[in-house]
C-alpha atoms as a PDB file:
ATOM      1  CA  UNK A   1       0.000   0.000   0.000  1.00  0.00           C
ATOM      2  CA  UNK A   2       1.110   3.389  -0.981  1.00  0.00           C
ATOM      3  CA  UNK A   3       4.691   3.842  -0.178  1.00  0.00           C
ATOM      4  CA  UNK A   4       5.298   1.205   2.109  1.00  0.00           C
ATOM      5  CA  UNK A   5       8.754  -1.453   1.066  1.00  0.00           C
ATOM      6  CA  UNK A   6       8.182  -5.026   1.713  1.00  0.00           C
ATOM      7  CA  UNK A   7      11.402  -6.119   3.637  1.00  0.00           C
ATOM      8  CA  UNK A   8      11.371  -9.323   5.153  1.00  0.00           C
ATOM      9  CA  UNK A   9       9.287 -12.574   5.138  1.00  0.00           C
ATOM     10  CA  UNK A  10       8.994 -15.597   7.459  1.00  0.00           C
ATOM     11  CA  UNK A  11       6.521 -18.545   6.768  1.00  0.00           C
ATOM     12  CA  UNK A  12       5.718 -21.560   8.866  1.00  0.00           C
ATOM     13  CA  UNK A  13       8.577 -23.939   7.051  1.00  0.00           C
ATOM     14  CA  UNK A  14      11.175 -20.806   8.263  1.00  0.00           C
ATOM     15  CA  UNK A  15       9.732 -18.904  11.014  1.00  0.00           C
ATOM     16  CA  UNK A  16      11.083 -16.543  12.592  1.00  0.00           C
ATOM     17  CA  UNK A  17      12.544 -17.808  15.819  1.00  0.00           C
ATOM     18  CA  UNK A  18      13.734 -15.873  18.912  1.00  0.00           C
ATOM     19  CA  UNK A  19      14.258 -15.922  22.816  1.00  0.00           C
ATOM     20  CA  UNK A  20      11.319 -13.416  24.427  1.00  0.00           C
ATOM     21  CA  UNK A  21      12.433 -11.053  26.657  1.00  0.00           C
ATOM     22  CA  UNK A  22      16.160 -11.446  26.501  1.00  0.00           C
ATOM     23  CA  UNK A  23      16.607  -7.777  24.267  1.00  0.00           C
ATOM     24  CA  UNK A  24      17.477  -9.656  20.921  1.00  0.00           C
ATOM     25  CA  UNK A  25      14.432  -7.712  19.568  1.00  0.00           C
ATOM     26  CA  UNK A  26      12.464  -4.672  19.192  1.00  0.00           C
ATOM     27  CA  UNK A  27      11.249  -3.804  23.129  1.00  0.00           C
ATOM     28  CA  UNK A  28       7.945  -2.358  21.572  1.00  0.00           C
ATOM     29  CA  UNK A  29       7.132  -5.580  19.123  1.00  0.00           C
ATOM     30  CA  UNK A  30       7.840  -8.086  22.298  1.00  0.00           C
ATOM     31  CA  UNK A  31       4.924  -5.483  24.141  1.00  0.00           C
ATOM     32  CA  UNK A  32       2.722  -6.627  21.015  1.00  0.00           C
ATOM     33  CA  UNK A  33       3.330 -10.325  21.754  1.00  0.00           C
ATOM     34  CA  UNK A  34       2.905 -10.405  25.103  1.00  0.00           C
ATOM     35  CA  UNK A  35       0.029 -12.906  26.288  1.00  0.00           C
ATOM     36  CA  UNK A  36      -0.506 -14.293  22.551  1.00  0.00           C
ATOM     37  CA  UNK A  37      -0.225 -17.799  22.180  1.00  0.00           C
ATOM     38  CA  UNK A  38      -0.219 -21.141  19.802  1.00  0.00           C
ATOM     39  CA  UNK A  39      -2.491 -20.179  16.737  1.00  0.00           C
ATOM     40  CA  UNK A  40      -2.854 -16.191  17.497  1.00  0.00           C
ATOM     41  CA  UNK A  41      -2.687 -13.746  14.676  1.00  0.00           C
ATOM     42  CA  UNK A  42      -1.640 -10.003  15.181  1.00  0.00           C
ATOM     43  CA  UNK A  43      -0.885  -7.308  12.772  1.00  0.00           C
ATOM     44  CA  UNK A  44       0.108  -3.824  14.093  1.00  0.00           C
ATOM     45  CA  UNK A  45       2.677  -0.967  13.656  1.00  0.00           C
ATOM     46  CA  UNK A  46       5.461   0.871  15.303  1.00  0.00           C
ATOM     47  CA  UNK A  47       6.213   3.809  14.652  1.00  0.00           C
ATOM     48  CA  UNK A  48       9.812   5.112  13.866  1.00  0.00           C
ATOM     49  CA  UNK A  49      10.620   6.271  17.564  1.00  0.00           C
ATOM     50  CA  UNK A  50       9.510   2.534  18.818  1.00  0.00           C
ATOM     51  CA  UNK A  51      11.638   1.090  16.415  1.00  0.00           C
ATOM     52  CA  UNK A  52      14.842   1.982  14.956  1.00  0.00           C
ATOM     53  CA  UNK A  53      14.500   5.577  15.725  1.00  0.00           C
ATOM     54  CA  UNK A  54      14.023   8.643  13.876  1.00  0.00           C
ATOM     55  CA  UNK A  55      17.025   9.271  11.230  1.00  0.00           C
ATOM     56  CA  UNK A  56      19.569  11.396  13.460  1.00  0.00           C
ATOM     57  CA  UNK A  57      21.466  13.902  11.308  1.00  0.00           C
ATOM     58  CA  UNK A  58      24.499  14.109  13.071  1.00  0.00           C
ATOM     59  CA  UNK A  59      24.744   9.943  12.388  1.00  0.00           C
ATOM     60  CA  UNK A  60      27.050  10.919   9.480  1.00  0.00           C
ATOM     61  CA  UNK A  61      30.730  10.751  10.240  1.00  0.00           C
ATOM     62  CA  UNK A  62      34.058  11.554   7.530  1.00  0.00           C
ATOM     63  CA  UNK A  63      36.612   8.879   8.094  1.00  0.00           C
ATOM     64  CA  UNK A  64      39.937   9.229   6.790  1.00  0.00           C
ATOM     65  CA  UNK A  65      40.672   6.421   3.432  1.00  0.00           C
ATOM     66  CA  UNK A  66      43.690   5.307   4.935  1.00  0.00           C
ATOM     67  CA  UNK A  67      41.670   3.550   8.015  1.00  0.00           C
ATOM     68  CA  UNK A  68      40.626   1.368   5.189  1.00  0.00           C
ATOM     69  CA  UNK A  69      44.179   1.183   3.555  1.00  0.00           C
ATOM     70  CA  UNK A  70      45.289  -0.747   6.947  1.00  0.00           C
ATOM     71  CA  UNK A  71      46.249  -4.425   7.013  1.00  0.00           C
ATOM     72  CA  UNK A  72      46.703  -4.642   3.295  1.00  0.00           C
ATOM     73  CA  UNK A  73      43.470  -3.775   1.755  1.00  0.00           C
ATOM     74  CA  UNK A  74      43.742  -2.342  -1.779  1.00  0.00           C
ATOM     75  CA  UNK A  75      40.199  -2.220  -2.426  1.00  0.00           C
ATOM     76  CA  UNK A  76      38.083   0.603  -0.715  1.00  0.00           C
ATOM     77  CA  UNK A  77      34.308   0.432  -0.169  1.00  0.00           C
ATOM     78  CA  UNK A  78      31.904   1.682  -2.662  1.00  0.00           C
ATOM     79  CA  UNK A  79      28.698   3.877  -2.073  1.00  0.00           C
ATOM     80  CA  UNK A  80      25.852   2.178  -1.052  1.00  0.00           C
ATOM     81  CA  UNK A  81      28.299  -0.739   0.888  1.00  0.00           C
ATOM     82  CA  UNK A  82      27.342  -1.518   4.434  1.00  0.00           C
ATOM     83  CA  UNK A  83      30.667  -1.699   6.423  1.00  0.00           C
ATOM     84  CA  UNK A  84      31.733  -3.355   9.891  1.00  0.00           C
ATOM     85  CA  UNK A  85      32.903  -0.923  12.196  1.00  0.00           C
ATOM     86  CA  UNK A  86      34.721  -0.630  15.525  1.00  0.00           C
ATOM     87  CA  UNK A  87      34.208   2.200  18.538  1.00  0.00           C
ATOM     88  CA  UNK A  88      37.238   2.839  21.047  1.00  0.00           C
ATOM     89  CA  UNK A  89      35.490   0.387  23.551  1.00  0.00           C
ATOM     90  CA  UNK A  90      35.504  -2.626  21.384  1.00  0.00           C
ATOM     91  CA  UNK A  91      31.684  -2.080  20.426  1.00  0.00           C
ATOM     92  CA  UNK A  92      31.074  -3.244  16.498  1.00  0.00           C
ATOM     93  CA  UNK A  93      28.241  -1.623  14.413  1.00  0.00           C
ATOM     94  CA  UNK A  94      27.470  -0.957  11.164  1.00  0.00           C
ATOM     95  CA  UNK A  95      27.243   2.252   8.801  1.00  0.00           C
ATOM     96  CA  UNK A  96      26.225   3.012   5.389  1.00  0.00           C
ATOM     97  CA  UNK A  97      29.120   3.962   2.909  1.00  0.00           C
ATOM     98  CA  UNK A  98      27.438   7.633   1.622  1.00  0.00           C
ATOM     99  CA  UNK A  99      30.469   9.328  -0.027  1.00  0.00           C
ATOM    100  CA  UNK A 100      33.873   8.025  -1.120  1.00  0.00           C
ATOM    101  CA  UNK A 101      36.408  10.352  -1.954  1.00  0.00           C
ATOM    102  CA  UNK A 102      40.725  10.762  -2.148  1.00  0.00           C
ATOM    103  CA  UNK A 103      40.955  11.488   1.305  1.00  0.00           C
ATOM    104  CA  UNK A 104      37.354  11.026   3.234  1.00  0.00           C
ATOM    105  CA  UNK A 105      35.385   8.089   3.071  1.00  0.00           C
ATOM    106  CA  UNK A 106      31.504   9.667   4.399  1.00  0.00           C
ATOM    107  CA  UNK A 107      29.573   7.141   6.349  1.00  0.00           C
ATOM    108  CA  UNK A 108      25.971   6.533   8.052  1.00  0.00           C
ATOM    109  CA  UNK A 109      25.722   5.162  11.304  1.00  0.00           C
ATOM    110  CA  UNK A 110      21.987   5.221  11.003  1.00  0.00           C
ATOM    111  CA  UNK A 111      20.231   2.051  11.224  1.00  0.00           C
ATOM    112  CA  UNK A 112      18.867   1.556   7.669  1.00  0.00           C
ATOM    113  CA  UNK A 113      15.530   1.123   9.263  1.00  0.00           C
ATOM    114  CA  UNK A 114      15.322   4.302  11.336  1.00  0.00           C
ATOM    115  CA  UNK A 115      13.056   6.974  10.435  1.00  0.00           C
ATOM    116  CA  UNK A 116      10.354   4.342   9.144  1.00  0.00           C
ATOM    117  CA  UNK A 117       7.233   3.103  10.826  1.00  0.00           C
ATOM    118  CA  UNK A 118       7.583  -0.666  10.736  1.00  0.00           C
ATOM    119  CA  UNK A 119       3.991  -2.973  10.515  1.00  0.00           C
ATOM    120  CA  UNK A 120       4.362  -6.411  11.506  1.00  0.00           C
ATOM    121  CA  UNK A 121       1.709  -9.201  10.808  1.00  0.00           C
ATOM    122  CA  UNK A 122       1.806 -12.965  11.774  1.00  0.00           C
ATOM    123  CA  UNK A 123       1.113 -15.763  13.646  1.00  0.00           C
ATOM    124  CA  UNK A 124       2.519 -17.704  17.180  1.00  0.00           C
ATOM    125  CA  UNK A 125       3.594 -21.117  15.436  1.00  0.00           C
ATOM    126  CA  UNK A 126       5.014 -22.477  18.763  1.00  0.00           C
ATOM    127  CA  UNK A 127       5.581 -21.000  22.486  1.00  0.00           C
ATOM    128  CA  UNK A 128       8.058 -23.672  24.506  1.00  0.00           C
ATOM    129  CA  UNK A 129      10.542 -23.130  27.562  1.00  0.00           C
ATOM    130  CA  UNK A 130      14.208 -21.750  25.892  1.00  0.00           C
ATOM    131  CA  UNK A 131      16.944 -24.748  26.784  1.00  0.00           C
ATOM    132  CA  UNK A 132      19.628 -24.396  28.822  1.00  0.00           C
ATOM    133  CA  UNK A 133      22.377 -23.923  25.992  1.00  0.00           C
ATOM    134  CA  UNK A 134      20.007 -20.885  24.442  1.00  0.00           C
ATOM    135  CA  UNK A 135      19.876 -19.154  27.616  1.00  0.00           C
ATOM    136  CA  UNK A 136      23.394 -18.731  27.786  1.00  0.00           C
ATOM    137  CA  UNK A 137      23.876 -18.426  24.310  1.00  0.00           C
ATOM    138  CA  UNK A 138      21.483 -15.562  24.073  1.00  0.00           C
ATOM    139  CA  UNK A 139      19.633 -16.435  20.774  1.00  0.00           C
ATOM    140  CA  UNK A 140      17.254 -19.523  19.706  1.00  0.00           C
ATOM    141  CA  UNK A 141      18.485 -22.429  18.612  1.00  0.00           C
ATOM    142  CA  UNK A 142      15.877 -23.197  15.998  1.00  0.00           C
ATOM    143  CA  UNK A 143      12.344 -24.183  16.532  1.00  0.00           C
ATOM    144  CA  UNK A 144      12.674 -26.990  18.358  1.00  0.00           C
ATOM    145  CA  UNK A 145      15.873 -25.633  20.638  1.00  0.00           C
ATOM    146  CA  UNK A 146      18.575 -27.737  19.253  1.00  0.00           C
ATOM    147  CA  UNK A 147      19.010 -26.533  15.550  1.00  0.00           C
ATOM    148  CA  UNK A 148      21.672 -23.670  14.583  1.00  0.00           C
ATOM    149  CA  UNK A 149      25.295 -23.269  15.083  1.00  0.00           C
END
């Protein structure tokens, strides 16, 4: 419908499969799911803020081209690339390659998602304990708790 982007599909052969109330996903789509259970269908949106968050224009940062000349690379990304990055703690995230040039390489740290509303619709397949091994883990191990790595 108008200018909404489909961007992701699960069915029942590949659901999608996650631990609930862990933080591996959106805080506001886990408040949607809360009390549903085997066979429920929901269907509602979030709006940017609830989601990724609004697009934050001081997300864009100029990094120098030789940062990407280091170990050996010869190649450098290309606009439109989505690059691994690195903070000063340790942390690693993501950005958006927006500008490539002889001395600056422009990036956006922006979740590619934020700024949009995001509508989810579905269906709870299955609702079981998470094992021992996904606890600690900190994801699902499949449907059944013992697919994956």
């Amino acid at each position: 419908e108008g200018n909404q982007v489909f961007v992701e599909k699960a069915t029942e052969e590949n659901p999608l499969v996650f631990l609930y109330g862990v933080g591996m996903m959106l805080p506001k789509f886990e408040e949607h799911l809360t009390g549903l259970t085997v066979g429920d269908e929901y269907s509602f949106e979030l709006e940017a803020a609830d989601g990724y968050g609004e697009i934050d224009p001081g997300a864009h940062v100029d990094l120098p081209v030789s940062m990407f000349k280091e170990g050996g690379a010869e190649e450098l990304p290309n606009v439109g690339d989505v690059i691994p990055l690195q903070d000063n703690q340790g942390n690693q995230f993501r950005a958006g390659v927006t500008a490539v040039g002889e001395e600056i390489i422009s990036v956006d740290l922006n979740h590619p998602m934020a700024g949009k509303n995001l509508i989810f619709a579905g269906k709870i397949l299955t609702v079981r304990e998470a094992t021992a091994d996904e606890l600690s883990h900190g994801h699902a191990h499949g449907a059944d708790g013992h697919s994956g790595h």
